[in-house]
Protein backbone atom coordinates (compact mmCIF):
# COMPACT_ATOMS: atom_id res chain seq x y z
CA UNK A 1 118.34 115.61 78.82
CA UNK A 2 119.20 116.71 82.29
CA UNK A 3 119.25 114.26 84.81
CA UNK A 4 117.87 114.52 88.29
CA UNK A 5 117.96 112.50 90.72
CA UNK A 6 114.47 112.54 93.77
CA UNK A 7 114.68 110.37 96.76
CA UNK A 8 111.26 109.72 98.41
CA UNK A 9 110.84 109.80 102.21
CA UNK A 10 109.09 105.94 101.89
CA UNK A 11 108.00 103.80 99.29
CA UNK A 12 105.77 105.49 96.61
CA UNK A 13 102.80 105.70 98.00
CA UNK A 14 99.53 108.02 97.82
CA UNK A 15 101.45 111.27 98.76
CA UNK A 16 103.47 111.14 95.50
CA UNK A 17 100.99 110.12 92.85
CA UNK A 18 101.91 114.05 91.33
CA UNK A 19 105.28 112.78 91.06
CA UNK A 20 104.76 109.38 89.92
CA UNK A 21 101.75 111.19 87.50
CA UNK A 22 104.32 113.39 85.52
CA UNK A 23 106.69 110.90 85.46
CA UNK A 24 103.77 108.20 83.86
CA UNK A 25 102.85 110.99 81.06
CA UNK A 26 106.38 111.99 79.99
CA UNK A 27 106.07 115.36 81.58
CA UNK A 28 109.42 115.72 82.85
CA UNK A 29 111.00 114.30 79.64
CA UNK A 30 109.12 116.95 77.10
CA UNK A 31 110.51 119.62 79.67
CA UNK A 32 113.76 118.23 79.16
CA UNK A 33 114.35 116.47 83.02
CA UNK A 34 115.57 113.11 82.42
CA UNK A 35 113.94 111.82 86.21
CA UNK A 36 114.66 108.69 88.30
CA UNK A 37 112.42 108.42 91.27
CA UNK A 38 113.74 106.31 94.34
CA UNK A 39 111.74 105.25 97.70
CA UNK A 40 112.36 102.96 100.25
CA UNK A 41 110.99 102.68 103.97
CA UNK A 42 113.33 105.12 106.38
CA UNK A 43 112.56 106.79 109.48
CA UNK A 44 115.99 109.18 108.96
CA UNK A 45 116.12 111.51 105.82
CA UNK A 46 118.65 110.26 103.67
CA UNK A 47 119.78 112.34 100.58
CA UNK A 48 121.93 109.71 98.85
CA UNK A 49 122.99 112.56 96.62
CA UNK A 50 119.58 113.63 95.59
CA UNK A 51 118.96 116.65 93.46
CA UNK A 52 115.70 116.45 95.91
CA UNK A 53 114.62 114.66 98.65
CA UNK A 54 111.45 114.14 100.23
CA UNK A 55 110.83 114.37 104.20
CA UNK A 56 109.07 116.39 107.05
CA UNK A 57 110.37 119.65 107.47
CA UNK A 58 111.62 118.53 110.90
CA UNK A 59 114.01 116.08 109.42
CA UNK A 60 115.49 119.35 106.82
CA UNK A 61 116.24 121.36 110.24
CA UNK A 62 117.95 118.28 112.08
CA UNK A 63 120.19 117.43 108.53
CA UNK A 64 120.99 121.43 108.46
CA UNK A 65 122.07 120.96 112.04
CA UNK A 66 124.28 117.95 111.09
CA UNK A 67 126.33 119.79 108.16
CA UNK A 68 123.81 118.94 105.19
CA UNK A 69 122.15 122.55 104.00
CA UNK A 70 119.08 121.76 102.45
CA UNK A 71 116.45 124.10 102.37
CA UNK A 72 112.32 123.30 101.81
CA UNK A 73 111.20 124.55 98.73
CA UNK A 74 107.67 122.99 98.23
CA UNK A 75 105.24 120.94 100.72
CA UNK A 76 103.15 117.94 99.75
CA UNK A 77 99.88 118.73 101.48
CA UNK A 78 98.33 122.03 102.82
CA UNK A 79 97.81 120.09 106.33
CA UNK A 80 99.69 118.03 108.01
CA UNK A 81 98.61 114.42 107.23
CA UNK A 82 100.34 112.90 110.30
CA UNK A 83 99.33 111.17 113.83
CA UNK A 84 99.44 108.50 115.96
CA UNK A 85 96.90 105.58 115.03
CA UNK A 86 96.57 102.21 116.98
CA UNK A 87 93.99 99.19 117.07
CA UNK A 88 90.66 100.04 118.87
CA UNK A 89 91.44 97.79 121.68
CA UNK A 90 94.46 99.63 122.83
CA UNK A 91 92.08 102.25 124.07
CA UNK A 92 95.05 105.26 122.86
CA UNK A 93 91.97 107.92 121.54
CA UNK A 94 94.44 111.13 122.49
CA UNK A 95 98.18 111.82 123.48
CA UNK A 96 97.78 111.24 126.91
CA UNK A 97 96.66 107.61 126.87
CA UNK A 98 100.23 106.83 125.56
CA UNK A 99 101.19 106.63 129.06
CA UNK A 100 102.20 102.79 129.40
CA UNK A 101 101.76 101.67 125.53
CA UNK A 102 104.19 100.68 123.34
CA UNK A 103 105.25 103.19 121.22
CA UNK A 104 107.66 102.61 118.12
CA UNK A 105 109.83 105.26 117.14
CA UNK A 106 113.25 106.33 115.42
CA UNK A 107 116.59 106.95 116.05
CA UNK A 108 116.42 111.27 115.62
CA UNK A 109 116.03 113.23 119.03
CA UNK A 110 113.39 115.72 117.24
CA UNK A 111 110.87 112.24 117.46
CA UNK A 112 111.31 112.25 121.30
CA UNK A 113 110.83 116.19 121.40
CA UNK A 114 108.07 115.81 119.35
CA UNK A 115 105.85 113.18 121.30
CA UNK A 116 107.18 114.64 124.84
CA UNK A 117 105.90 117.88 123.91
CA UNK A 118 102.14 116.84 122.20
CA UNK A 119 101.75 114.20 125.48
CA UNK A 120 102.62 117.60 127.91
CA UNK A 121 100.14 119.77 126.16
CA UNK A 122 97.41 116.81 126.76
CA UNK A 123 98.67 116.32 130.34
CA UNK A 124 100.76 113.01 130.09
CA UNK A 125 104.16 112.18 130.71
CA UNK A 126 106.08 111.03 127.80
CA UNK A 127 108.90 108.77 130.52
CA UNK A 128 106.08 106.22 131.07
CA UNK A 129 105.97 105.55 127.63
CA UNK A 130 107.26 102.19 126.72
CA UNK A 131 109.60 102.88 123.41
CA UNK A 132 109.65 100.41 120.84
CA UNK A 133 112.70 100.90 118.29
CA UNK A 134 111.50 100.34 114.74
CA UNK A 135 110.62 101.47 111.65
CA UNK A 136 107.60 100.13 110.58
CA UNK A 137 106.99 98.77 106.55
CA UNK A 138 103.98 96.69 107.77
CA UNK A 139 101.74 98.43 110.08
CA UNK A 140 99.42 95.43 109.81
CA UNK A 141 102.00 92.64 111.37
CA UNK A 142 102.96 95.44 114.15
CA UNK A 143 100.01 96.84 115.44
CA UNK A 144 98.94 94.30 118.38
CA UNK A 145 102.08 92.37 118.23
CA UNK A 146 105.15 94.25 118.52
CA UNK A 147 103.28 97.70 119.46
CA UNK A 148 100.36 99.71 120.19
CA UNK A 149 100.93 102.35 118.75
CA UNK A 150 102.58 104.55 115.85
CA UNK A 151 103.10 107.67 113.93
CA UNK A 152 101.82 107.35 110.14
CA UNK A 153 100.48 109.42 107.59
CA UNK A 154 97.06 108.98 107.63
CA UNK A 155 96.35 108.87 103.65
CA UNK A 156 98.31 105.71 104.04
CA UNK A 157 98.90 103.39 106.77
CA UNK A 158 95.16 104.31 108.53
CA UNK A 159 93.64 103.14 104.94
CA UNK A 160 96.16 99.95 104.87
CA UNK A 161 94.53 98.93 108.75
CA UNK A 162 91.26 99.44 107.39
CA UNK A 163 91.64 97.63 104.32
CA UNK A 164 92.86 94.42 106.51
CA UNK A 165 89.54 94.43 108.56
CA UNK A 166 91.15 96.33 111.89
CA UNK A 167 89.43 99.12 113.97
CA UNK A 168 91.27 101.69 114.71
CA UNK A 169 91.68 104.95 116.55
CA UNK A 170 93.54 107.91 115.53
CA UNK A 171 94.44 111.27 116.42
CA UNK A 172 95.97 114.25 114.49
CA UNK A 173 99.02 115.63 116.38
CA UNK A 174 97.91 119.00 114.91
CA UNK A 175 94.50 118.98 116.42
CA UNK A 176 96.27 118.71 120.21
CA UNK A 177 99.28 121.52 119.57
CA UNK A 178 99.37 123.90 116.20
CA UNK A 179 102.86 123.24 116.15
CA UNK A 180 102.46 119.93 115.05
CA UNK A 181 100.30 121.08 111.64
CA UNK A 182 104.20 121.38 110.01
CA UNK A 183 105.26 121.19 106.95
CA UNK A 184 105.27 117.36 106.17
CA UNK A 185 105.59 115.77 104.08
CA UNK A 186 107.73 118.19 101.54
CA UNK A 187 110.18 118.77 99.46
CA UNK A 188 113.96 120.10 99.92
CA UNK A 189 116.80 120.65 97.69
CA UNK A 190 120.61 121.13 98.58
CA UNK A 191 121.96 125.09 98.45
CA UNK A 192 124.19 124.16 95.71
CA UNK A 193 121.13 122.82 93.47
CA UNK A 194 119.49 125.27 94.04
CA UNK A 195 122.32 128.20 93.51
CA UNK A 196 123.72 126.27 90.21
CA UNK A 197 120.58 124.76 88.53
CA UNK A 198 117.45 127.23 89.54
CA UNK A 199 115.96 127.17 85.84
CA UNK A 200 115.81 123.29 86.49
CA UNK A 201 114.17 123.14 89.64
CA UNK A 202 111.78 126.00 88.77
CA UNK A 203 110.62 123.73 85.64
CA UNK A 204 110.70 120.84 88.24
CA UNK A 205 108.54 122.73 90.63
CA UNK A 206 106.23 123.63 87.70
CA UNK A 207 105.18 120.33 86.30
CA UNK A 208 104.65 118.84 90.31
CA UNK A 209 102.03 122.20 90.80
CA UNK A 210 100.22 121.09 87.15
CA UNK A 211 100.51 117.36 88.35
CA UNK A 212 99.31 117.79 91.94
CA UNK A 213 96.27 119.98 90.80
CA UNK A 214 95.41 117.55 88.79
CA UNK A 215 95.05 114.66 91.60
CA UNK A 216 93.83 117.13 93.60
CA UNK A 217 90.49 117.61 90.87
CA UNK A 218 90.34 114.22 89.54
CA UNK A 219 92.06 111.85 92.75
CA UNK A 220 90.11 108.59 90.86
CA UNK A 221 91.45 108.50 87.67
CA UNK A 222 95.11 109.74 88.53
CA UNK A 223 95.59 106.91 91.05
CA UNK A 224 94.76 104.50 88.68
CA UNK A 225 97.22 105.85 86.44
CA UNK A 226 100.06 105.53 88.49
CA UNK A 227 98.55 102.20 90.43
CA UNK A 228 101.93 100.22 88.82
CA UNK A 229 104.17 102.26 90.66
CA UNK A 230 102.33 101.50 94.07
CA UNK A 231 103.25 98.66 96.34
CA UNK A 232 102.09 95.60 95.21
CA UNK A 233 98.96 93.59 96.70
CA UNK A 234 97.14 97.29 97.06
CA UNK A 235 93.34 97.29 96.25
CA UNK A 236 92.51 99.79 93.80
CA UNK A 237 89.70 100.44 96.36
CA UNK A 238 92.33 101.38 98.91
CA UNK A 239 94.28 103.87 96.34
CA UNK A 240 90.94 105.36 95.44
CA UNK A 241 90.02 105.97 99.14
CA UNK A 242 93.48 107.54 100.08
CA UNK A 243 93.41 109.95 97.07
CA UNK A 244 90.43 110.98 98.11
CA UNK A 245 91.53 111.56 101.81
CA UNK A 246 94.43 113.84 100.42
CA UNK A 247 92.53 115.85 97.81
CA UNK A 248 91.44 118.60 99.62
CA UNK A 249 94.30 119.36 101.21
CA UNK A 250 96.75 119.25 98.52
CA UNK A 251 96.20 122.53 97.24
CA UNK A 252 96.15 126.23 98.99
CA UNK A 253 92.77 128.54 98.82
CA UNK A 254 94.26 130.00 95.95
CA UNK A 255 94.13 126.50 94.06
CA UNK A 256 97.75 126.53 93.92
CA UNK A 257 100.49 123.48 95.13
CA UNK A 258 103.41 123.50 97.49
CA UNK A 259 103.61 127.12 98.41
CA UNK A 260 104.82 126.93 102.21
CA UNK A 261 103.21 128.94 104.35
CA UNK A 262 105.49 130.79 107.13
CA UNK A 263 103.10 130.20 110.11
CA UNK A 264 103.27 126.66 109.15
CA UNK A 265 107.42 126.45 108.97
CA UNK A 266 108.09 129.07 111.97
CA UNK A 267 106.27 127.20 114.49
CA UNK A 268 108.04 123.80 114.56
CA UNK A 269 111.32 125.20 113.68
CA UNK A 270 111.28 127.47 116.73
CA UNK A 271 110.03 124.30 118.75
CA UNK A 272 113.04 122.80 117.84
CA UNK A 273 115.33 125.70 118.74
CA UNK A 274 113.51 125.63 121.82
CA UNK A 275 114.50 122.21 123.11
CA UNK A 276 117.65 122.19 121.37
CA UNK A 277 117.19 120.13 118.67
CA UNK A 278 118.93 122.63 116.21
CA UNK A 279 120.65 125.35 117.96
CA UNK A 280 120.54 128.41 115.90
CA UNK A 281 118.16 129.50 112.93
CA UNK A 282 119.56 130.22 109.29
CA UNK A 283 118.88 133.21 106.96
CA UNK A 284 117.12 130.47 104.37
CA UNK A 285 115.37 127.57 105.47
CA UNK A 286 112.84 127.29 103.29
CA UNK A 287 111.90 129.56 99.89
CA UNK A 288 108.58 129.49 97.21
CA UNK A 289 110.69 131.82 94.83
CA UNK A 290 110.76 128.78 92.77
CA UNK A 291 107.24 128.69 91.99
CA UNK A 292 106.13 130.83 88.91
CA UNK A 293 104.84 133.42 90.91
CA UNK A 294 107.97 133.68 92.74
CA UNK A 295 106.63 134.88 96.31
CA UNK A 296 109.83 134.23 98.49
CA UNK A 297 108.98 133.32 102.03
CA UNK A 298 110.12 135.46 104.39
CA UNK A 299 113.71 134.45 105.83
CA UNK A 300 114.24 132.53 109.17
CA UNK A 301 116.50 135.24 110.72
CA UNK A 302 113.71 137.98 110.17
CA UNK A 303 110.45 135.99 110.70
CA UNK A 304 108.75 136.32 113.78
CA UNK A 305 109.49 133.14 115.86
């Protein structure tokens, strides 16, 4: 058995029930992958010495900026999930009305980059922002008491408020600035995994696409499959309503998973060249020639930025 090792970017959760799905029916074992599966609540991407490691694409960029080359090689969801949601009464409906909330947020400079640049498209300024530093495991308890406001995935935290009786209001970043429908959350591997074990993450890549398609056609039944490996106290009503929230957008028009789409990569990662977040683009960021069909994106240094 080979072993490999996959750090989550939070605790399992709705956005990996294709992971924790093959690893409930034994795929990876009968393919030979001898898997261990680790999450925890992080705002900063942390490989630990992962084989793979799960983040936003924004997060790969900053750790290739910092001396760790890891490079995308499959994303979650065919949209991105994220936003900023906060309780009704805080009036926040679009960037703009950030201007004198609390906002909590994490350590990175893309985060600040990020927010400064949605609020300027919507006509607000980012400086009157009140900046709250934390990294939220209970969106419940912090909502209304220690902030206003955050950035979540909406398949989870936005079902969590609603399952505890609040009203909320919430607004795709994507929907204000295309930028911000990135490639998040997704998958990356380190160059050396990648150059020394390909067969492995090819059969890797190949039971997530059979596992995700499935939650994608069934999102019911494979939640409740994998409902052990979800936080405890969840409602199976919640899980049920989240899967169904992600399955249309886990899978491209061709019915296929993780296949990262150029437009989707280019945009954010010249963003981030742009206000100096990473300073220079590399040859290969991101790749699908680990999918069967082996289409290999088209590299950084040629793509049209």
């Amino acid at each position: 058995m080979e072993k490999v090792n996959v750090v989550l970017d939070w605790f399992p959760n709705t956005n990996h029930t294709g992971l924790l799905l093959a690893q409930k029916r034994g795929w990876f074992k009968e393919a030979g992958l001898d898997v261990t599966i680790r999450g925890d609540v992080h705002g900063v991407m942390e490989t630990q010495g992962a084989d793979f490691v799960l983040g936003p694409e924004i997060s790969m960029l900053d750790c290739r900026q910092k001396g760790t080359p890891l490079i995308g090689i499959a994303v979650l969801t065919q949209k991105c999930d994220s936003g900023i949601v906060s309780l009704k009464s805080a009036g926040i409906t679009r960037p703009r009305e950030l201007e004198g909330k609390r906002l909590t947020h994490w350590a990175p400079a893309w985060f600040h980059a990020a927010i400064r640049q949605v609020m300027a498209q919507d006509g607000g300024d980012y400086d009157k922002v009140q900046l709250v530093p934390l990294d939220v495991g209970d969106i419940v308890a912090t909502l209304g008491q220690a902030a206003d406001a955050t950035w979540v995935y909406e398949n989870w935290e936005n079902q969590v408020l609603l399952e505890a009786g609040r009203e909320i209001n919430y607004f795709n970043l994507g929907d204000f600035d295309p930028i911000f429908d990135f490639c998040a959350p997704a998958i990356a591997a380190p160059e050396a995994v990648l150059e020394t074990r390909p067969a492995m993450v090819r059969t890797f890549l190949g039971i997530l696409d059979r596992a995700y398609r499935l939650a994608a056609s069934n999102p019911e039944d494979s939640v409740r499959e994998v409902r052990s490996f979800m936080p405890a106290g969840c409602s199976e009503q919640l899980l049920i309503r989240s899967q169904r929230h992600l399955a249309p957008i886990l899978l491209d028009a061709q019915g296929r998973w993780g296949r990262i789409r150029p437009e989707r990569w280019d945009r954010m990662a010249g963003f981030l060249l742009t206000c100096g977040v990473i300073t220079q683009r590399w040859d290969c960021e991101y790749t699908n020639d680990y999918f069967a069909d082996g289409q290999v994106s088209q590299p950084a240094a040629a793509a049209e930025i």
